[in-house]
Protein backbone atom coordinates (compact mmCIF):
# COMPACT_ATOMS: atom_id res chain seq x y z
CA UNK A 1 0.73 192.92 142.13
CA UNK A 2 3.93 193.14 140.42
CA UNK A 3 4.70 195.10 136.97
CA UNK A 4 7.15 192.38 135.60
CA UNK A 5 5.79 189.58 133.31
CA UNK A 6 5.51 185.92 135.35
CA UNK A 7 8.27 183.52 134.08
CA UNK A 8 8.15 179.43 134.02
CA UNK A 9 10.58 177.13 132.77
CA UNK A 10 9.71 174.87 130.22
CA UNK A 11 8.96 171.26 130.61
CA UNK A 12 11.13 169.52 128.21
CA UNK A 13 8.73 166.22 128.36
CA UNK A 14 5.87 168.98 127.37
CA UNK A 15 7.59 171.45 125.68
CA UNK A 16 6.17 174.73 123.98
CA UNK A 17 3.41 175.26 120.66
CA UNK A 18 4.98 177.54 118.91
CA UNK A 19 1.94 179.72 117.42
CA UNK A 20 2.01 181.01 114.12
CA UNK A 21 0.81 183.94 112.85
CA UNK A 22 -2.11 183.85 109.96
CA UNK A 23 -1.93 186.06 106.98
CA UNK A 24 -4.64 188.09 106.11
CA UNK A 25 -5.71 187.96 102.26
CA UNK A 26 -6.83 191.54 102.35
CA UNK A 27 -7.13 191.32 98.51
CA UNK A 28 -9.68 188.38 98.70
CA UNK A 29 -11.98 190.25 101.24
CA UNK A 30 -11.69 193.15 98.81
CA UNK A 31 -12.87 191.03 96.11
CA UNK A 32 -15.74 189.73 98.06
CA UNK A 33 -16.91 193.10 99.83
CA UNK A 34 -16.77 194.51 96.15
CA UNK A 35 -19.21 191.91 94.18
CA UNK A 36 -21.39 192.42 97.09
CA UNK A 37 -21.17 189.82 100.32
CA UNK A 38 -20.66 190.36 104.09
CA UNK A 39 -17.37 188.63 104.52
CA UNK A 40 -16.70 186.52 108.22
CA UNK A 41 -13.07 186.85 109.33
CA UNK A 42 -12.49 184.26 112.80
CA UNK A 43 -10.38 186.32 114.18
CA UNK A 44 -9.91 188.80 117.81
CA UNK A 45 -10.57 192.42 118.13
CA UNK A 46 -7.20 193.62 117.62
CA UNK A 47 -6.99 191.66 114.01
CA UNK A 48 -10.31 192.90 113.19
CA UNK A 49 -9.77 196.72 113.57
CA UNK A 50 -6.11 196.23 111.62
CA UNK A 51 -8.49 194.53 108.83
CA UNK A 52 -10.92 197.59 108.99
CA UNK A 53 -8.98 199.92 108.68
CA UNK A 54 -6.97 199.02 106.17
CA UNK A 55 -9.78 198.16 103.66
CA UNK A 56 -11.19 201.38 104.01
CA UNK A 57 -7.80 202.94 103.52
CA UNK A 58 -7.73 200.87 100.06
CA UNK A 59 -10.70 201.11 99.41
CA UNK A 60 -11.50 204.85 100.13
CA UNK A 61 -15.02 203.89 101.37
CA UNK A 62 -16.67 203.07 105.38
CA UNK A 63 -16.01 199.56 106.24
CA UNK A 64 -18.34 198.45 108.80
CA UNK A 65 -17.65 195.23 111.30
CA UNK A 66 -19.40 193.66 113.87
CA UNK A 67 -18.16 190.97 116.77
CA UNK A 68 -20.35 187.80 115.25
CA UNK A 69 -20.49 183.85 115.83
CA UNK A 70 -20.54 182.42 112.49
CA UNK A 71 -20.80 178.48 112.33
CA UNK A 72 -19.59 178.15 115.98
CA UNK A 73 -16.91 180.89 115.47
CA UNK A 74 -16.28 183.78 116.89
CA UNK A 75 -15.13 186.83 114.25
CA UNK A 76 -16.05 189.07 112.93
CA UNK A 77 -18.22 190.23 110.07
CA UNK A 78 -17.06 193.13 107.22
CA UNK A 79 -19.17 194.56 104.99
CA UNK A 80 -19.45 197.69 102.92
CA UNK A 81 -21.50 200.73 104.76
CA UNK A 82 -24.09 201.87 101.12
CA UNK A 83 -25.99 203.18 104.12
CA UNK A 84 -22.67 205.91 104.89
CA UNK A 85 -21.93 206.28 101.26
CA UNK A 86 -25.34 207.62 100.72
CA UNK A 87 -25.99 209.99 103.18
CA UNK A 88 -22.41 211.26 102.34
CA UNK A 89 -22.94 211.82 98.58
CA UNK A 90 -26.59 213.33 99.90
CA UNK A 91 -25.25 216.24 101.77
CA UNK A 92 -22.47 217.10 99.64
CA UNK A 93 -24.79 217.46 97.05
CA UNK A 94 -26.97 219.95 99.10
CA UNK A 95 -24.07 222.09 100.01
């Protein structure tokens, strides 16, 4: 097993996909998560915690996701924790 990365020339009758990079409309998942839905994102693991975290930075609340299939694709699902915000606001207010 070696610790360098494999290399392979490039066909030039195949060539190479260049893959681009997807922006993430934080602002419209906002907007959802705030009048109320479970937003699906189709995206890996690694995309999914970046999302996560920084809606509940934004948003100051718990952001909850879950790996899901939604239509055939794999995601993940956001929503809003109420079920965290509650028990929060409950025992501050018995302390």
């Amino acid at each position: 097993m070696s610790n360098e990365y494999r290399v392979y020339p490039v066909d030039p009758e195949e060539g190479a996909q260049l893959k681009i990079r997807k922006k993430v409309p934080i602002d419209r998942i906002i907007c959802l998560l705030l009048e109320g839905y479970e937003v699906f994102i189709e995206c890996d693991r690694r995309t999914a915690h970046y999302i996560k975290r920084r809606i509940s930075g934004e948003l100051g609340v718990q952001v909850e996701s879950y790996p899901s299939i939604y239509r055939g694709m794999d995601g993940y699902v956001f929503k809003i924790s109420i079920v965290k915000q509650l028990l929060d606001e409950l025992s501050k207010g018995n302390h």
